[in-house]
N, C-alpha and C. Protein backbone atom coordinates (compact mmCIF):
# COMPACT_ATOMS: atom_id res chain seq x y z
N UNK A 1 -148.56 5.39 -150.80
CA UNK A 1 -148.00 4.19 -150.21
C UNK A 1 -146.58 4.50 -149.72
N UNK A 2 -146.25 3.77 -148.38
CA UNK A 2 -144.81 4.37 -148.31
C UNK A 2 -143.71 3.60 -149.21
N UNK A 3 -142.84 4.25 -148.79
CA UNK A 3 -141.53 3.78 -150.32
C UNK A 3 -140.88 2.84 -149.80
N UNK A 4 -141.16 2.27 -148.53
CA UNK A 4 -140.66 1.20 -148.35
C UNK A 4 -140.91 -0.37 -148.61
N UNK A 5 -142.62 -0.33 -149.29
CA UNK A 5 -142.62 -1.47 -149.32
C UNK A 5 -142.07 -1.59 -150.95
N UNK A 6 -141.76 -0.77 -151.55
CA UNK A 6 -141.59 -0.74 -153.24
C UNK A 6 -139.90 -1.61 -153.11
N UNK A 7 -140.17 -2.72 -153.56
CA UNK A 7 -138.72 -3.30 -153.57
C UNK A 7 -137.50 -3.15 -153.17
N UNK A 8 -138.05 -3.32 -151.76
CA UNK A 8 -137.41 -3.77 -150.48
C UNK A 8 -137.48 -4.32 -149.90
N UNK A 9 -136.11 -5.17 -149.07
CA UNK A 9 -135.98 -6.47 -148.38
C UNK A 9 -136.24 -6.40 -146.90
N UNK A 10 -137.34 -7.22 -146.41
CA UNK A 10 -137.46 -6.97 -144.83
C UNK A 10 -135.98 -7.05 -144.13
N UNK A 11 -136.13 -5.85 -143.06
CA UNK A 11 -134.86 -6.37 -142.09
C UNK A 11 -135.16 -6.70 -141.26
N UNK A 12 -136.49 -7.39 -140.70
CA UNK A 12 -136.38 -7.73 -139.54
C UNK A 12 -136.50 -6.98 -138.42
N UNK A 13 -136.16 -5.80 -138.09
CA UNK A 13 -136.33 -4.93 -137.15
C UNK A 13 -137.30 -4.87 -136.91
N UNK A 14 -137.82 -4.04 -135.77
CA UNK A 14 -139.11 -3.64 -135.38
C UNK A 14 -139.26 -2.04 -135.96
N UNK A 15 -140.65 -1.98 -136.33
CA UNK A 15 -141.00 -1.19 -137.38
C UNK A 15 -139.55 -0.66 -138.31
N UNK A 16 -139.38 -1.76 -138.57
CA UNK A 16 -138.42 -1.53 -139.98
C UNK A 16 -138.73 -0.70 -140.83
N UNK A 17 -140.08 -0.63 -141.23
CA UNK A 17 -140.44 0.31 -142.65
C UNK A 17 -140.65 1.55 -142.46
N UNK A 18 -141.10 1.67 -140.85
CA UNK A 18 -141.27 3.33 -140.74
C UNK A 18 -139.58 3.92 -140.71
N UNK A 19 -139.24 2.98 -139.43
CA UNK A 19 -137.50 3.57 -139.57
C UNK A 19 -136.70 4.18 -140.99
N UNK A 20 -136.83 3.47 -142.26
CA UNK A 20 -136.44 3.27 -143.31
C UNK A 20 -137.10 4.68 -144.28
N UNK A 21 -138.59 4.81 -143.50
CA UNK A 21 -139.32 6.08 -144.48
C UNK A 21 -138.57 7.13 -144.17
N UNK A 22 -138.27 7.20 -142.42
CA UNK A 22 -137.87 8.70 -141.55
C UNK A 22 -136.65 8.73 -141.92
N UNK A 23 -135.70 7.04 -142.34
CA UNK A 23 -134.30 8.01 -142.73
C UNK A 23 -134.41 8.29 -144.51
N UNK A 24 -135.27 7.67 -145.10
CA UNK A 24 -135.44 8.60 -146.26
C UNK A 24 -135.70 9.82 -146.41
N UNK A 25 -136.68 10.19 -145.67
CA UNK A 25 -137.48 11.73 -145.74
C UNK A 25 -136.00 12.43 -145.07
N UNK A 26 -135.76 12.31 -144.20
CA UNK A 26 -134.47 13.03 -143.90
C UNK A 26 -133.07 13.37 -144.18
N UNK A 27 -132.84 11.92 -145.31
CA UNK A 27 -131.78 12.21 -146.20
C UNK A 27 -132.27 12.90 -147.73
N UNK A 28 -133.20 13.29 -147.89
CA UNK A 28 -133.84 13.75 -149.11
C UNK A 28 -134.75 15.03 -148.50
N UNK A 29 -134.12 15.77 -147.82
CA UNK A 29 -135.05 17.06 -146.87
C UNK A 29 -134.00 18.27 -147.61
N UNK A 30 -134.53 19.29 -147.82
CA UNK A 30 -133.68 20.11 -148.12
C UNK A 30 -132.62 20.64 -146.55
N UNK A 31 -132.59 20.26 -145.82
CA UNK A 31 -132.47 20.81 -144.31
C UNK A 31 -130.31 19.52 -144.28
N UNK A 32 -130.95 18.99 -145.44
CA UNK A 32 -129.63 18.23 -145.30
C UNK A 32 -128.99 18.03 -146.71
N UNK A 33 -129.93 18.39 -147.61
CA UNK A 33 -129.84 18.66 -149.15
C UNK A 33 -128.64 19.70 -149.28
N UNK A 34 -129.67 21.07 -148.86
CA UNK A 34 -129.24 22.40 -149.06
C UNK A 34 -128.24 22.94 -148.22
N UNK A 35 -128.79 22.57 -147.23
CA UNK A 35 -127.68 23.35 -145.54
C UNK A 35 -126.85 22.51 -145.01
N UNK A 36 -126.93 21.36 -145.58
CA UNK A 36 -125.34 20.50 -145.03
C UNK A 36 -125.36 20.47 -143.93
N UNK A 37 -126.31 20.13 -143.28
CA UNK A 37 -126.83 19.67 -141.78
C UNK A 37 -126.84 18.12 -141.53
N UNK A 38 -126.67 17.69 -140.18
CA UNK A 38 -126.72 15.92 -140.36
C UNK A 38 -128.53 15.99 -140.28
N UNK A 39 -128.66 14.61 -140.10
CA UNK A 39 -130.09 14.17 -140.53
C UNK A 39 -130.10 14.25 -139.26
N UNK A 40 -129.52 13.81 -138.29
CA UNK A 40 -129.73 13.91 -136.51
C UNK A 40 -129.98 15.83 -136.17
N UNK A 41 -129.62 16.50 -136.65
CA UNK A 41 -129.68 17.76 -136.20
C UNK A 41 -131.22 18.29 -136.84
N UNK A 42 -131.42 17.93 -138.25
CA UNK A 42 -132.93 18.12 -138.65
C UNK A 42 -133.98 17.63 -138.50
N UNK A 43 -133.36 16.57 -137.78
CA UNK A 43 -134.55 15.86 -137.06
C UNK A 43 -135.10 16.51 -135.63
N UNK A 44 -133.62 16.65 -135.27
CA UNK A 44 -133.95 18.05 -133.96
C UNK A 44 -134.56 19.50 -134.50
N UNK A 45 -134.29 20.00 -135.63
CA UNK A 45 -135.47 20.91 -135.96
C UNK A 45 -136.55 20.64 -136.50
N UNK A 46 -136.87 19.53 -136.13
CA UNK A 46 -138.40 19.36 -136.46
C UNK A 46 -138.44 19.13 -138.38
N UNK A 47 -137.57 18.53 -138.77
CA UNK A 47 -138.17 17.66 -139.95
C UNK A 47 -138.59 16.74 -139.96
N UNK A 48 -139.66 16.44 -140.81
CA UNK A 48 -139.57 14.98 -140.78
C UNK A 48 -141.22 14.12 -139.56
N UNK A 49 -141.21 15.34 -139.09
CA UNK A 49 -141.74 14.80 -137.46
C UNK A 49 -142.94 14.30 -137.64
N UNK A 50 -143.98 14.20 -138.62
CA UNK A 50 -144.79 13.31 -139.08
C UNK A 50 -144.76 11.66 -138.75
N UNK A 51 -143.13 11.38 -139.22
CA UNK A 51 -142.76 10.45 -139.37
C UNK A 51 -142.27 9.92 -138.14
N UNK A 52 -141.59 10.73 -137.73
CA UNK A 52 -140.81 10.35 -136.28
C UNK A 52 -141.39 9.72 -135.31
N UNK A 53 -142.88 10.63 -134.90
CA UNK A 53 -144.12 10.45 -134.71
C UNK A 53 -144.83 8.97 -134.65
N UNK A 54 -144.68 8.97 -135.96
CA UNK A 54 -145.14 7.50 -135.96
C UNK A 54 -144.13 6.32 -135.91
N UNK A 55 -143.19 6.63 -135.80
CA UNK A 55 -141.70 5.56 -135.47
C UNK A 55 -142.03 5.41 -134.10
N UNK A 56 -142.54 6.92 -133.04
CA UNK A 56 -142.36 6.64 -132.09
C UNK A 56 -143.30 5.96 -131.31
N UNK A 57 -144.54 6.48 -132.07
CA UNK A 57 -145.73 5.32 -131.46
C UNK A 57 -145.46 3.74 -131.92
N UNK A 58 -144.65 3.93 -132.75
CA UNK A 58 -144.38 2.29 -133.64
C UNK A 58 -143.69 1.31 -132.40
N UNK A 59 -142.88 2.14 -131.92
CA UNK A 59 -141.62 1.53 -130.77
C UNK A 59 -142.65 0.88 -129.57
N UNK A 60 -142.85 2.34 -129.37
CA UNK A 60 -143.92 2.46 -128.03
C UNK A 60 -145.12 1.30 -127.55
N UNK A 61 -145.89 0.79 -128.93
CA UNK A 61 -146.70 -0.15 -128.94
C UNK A 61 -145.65 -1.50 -128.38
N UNK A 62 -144.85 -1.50 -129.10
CA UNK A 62 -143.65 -2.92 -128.80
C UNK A 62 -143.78 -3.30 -127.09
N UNK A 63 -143.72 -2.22 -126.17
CA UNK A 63 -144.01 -2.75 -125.09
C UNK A 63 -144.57 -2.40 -124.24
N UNK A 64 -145.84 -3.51 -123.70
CA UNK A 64 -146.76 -3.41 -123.14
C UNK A 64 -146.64 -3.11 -121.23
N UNK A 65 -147.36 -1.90 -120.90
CA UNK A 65 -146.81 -1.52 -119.24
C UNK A 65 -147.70 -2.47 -118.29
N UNK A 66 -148.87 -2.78 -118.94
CA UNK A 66 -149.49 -3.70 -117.99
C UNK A 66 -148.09 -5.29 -117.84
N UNK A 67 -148.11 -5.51 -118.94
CA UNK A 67 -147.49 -6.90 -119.02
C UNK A 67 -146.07 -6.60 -117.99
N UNK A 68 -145.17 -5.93 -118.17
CA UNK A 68 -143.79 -5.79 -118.28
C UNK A 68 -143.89 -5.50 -116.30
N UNK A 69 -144.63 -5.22 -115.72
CA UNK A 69 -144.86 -4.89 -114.21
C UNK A 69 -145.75 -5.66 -113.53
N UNK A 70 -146.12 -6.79 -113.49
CA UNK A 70 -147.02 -7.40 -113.32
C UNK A 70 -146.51 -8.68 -111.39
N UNK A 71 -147.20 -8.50 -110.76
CA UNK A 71 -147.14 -8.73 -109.42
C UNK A 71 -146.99 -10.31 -109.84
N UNK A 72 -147.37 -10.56 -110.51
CA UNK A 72 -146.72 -12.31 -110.43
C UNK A 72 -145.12 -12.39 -111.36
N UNK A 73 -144.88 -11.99 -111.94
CA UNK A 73 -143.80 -11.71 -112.69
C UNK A 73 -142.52 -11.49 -111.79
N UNK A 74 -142.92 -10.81 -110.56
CA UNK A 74 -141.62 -9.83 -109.60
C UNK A 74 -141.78 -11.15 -108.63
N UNK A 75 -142.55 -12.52 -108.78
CA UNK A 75 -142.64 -13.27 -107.00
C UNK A 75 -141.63 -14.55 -107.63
């Protein structure tokens, strides 16, 4: 289960809980543990990217290309 729903307060955001897993897994990575790297730079080497992954399809769903371009919308 992810660790976000374990007694924690919604924020409201959009995919709040994945956001919340990827900056866990990344502040608890040895890549920022051990090597004193930011979480933005190990995320650029590919930690984490499971997660990211699914943050990014999380976002991605949020908006729809049919809807957002639509010929009655632009008149």
């Amino acid at each position: 289960m992810p660790k976000y729903y374990e007694d924690k307060v919604e924020d409201g955001r959009a995919c709040g809980g994945v956001r919340e897993d990827l900056r866990q897994c990344l502040l608890e990575s040895p890549c920022v543990l051990q090597e004193n790297k930011s979480p933005k730079q190990c995320l650029k080497e590919g930690h984490c990217r499971s997660l990211q992954m699914t943050f990014f399809a999380c976002k991605r769903s949020m908006v729809s290309v049919c809807g957002v371009f639509s010929a009655s919308s632009l008149s």
